[in-house]
N, C-alpha and C. Protein backbone atom coordinates (compact mmCIF):
# COMPACT_ATOMS: atom_id res chain seq x y z
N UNK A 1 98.90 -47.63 -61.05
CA UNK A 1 99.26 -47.81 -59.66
C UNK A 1 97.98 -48.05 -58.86
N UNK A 2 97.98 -48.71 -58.15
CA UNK A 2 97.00 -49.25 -57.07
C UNK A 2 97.29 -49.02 -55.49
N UNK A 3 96.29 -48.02 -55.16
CA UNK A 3 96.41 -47.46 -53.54
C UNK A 3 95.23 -48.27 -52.34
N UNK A 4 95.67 -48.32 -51.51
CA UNK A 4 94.52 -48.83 -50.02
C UNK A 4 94.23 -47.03 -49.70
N UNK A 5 93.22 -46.85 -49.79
CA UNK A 5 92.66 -45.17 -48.95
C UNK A 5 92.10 -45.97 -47.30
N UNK A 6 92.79 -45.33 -46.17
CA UNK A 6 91.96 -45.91 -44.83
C UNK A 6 91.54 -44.22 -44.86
N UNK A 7 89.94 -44.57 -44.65
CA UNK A 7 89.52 -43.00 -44.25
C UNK A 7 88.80 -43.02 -42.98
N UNK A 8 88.71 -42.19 -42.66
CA UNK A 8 87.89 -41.82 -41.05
C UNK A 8 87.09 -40.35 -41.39
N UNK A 9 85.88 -41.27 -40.86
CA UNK A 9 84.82 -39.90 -41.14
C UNK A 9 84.17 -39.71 -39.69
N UNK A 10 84.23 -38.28 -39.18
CA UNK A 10 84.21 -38.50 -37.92
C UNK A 10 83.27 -37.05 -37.66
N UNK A 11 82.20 -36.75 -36.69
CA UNK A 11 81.48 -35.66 -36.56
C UNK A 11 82.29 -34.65 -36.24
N UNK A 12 81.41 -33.51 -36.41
CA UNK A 12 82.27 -32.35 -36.54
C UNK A 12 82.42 -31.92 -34.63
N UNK A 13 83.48 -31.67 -34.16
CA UNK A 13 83.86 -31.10 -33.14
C UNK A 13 83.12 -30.56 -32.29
N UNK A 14 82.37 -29.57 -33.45
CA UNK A 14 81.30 -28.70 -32.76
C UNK A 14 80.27 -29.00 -32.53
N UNK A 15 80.00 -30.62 -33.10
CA UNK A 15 78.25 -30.46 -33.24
C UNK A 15 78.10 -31.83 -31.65
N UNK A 16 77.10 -32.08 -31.46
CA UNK A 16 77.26 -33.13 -30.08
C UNK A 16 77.11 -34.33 -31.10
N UNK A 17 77.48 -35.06 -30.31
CA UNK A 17 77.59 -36.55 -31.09
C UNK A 17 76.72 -37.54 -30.03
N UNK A 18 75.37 -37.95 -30.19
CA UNK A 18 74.31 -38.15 -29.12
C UNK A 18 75.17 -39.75 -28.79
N UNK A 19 75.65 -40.71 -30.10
CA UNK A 19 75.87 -41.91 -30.09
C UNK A 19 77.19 -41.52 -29.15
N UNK A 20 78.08 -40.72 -29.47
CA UNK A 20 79.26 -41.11 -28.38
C UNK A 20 78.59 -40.52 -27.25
N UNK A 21 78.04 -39.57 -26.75
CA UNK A 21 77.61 -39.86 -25.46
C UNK A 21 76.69 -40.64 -24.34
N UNK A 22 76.04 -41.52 -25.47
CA UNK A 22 75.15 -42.48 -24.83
C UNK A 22 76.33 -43.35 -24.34
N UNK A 23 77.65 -43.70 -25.30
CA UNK A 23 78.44 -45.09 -24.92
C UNK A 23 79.56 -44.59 -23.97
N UNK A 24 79.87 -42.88 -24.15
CA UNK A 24 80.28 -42.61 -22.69
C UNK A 24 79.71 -42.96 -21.37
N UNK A 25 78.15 -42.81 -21.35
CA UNK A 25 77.30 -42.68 -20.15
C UNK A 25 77.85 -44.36 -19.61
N UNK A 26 77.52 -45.32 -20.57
CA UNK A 26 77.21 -46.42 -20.29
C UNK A 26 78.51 -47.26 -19.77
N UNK A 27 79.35 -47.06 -20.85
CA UNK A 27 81.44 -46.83 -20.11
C UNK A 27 81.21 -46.92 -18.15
N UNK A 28 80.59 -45.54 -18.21
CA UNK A 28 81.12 -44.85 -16.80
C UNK A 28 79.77 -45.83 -16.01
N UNK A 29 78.93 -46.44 -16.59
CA UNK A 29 78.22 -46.82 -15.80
C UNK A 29 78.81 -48.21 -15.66
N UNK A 30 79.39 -48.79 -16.27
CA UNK A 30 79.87 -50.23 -15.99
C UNK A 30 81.40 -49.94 -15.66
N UNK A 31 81.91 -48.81 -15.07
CA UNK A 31 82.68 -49.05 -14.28
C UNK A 31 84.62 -48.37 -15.14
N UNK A 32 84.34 -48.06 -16.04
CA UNK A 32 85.06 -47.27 -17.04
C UNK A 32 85.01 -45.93 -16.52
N UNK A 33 85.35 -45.25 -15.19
CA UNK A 33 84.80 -44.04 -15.04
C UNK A 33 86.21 -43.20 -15.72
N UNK A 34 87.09 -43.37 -16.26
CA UNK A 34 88.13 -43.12 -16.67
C UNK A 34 88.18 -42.50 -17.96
N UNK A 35 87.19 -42.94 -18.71
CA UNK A 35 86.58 -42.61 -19.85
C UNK A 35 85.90 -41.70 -20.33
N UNK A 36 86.36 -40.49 -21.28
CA UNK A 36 85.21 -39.24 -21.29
C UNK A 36 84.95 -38.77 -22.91
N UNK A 37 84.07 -38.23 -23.10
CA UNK A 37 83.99 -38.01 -24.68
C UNK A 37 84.39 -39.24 -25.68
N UNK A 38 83.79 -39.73 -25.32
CA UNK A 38 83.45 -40.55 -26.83
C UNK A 38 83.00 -40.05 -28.00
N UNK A 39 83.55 -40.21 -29.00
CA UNK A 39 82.60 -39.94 -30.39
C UNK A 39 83.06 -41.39 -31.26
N UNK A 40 81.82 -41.21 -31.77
CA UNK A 40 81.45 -42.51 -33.05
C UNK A 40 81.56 -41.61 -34.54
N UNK A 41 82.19 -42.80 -34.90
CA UNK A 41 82.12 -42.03 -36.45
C UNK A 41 82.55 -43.41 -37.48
N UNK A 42 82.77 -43.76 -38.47
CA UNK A 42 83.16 -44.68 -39.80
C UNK A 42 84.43 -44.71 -40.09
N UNK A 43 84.61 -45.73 -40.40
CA UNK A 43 86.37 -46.34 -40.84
C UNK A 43 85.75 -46.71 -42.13
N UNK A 44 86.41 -46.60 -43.05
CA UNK A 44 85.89 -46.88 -44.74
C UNK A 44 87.48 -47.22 -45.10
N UNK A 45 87.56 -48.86 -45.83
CA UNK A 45 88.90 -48.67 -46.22
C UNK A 45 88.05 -48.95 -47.74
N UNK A 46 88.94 -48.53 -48.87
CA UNK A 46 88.52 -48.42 -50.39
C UNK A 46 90.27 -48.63 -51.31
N UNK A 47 90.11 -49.76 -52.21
CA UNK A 47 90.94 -49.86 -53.37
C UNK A 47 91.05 -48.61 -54.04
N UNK A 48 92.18 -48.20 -54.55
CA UNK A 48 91.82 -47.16 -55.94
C UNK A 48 92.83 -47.39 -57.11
N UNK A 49 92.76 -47.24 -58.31
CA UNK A 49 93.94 -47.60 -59.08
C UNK A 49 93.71 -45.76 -59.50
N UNK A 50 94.89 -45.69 -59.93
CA UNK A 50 95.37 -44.05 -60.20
C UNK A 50 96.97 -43.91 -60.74
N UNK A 51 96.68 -42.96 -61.96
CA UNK A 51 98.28 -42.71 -62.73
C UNK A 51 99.24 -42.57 -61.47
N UNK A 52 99.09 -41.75 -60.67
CA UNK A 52 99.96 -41.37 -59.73
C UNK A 52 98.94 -40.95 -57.94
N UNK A 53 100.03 -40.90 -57.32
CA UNK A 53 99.67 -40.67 -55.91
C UNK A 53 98.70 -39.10 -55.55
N UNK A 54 99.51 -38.23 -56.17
CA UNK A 54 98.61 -37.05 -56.22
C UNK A 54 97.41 -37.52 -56.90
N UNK A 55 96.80 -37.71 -58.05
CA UNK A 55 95.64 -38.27 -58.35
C UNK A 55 94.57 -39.03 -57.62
N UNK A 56 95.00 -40.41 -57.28
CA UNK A 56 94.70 -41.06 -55.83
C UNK A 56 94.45 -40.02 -54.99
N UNK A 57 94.78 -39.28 -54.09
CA UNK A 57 94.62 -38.40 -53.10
C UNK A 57 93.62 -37.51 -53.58
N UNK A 58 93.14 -36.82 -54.68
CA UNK A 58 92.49 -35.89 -55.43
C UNK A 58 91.07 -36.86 -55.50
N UNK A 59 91.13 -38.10 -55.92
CA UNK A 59 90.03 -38.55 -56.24
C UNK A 59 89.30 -38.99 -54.42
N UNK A 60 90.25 -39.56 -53.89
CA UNK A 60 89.91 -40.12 -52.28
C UNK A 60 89.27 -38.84 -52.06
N UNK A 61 89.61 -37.49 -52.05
CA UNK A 61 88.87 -36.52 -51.33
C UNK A 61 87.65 -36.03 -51.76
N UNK A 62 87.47 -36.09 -53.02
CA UNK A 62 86.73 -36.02 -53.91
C UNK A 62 85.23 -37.12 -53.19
N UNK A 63 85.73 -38.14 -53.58
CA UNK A 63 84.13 -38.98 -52.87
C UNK A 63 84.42 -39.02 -51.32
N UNK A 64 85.02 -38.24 -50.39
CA UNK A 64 85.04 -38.09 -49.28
C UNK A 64 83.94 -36.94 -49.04
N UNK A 65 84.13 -35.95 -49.77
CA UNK A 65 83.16 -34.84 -49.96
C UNK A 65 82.11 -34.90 -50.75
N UNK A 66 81.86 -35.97 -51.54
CA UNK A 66 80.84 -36.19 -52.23
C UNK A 66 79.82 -37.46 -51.87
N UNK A 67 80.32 -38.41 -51.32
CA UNK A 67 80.16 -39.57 -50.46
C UNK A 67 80.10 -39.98 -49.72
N UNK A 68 80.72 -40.26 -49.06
CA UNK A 68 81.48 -40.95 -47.80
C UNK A 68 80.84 -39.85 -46.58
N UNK A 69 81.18 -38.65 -46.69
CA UNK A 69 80.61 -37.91 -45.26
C UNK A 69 79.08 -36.85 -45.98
N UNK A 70 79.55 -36.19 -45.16
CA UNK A 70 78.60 -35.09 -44.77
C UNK A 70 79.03 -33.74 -44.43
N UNK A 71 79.35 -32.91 -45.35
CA UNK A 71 80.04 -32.02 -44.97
C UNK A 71 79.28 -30.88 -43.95
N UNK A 72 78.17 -30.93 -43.85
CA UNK A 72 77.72 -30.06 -43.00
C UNK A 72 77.97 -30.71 -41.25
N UNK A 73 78.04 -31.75 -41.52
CA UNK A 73 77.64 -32.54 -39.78
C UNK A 73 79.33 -33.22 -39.89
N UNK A 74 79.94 -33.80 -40.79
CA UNK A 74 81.22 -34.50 -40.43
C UNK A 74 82.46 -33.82 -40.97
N UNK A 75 83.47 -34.55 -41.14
CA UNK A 75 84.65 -34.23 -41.40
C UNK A 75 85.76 -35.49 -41.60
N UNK A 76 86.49 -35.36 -42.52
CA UNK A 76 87.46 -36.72 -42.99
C UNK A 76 88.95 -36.48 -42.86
N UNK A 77 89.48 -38.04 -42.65
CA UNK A 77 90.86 -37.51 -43.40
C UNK A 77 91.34 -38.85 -43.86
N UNK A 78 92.39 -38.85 -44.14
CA UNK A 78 92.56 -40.02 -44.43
C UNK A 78 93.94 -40.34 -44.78
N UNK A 79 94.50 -41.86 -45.14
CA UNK A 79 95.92 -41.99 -45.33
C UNK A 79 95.73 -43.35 -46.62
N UNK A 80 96.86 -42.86 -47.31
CA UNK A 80 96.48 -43.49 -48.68
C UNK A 80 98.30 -43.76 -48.83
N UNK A 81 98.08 -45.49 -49.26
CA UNK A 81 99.41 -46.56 -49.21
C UNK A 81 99.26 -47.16 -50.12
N UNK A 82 100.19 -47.65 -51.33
CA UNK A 82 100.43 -47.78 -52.06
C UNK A 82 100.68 -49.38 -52.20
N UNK A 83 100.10 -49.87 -53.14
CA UNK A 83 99.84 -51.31 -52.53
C UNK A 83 100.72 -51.77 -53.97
N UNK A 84 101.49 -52.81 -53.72
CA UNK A 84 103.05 -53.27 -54.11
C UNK A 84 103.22 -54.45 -55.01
């Protein structure tokens, strides 16, 4: 079986995110004052072939935590579709 993983790796809540607040500042300076908290973070889409869906999901998290982020500074999640 062959899956699409869309993942989103995105900073952690707690920590400041300097890039989304520079493009907040700049938002509100061109006139976006509507706009607050920004955060930046990665869209990663990735193929996977896998016996089954639980597997797929096991391995996606797997190089999510080994790869893809940063577990001290980010955080992931992701949605995994089954390609036909």
């Amino acid at each position: 079986m062959k899956f699409i993983a869309e993942i989103n790796v995105m900073p952690l809540k707690a920590l400041l995110d300097p890039q989304g607040k520079a493009v907040t500042q700049s938002m509100q300076n061109i006139g976006f004052n509507e706009v607050s908290n920004v955060r930046i973070g990665k869209h990663i889409t990735l193929e996977i072939e896998a016996t089954s869906k639980e597997v797929a999901m096991e391995r996606v998290t797997e190089a999510g935590n080994k790869i893809l982020s940063n577990p001290i500074m980010e955080g992931f999640d992701y949605t995994l579709t089954e390609i036909k």
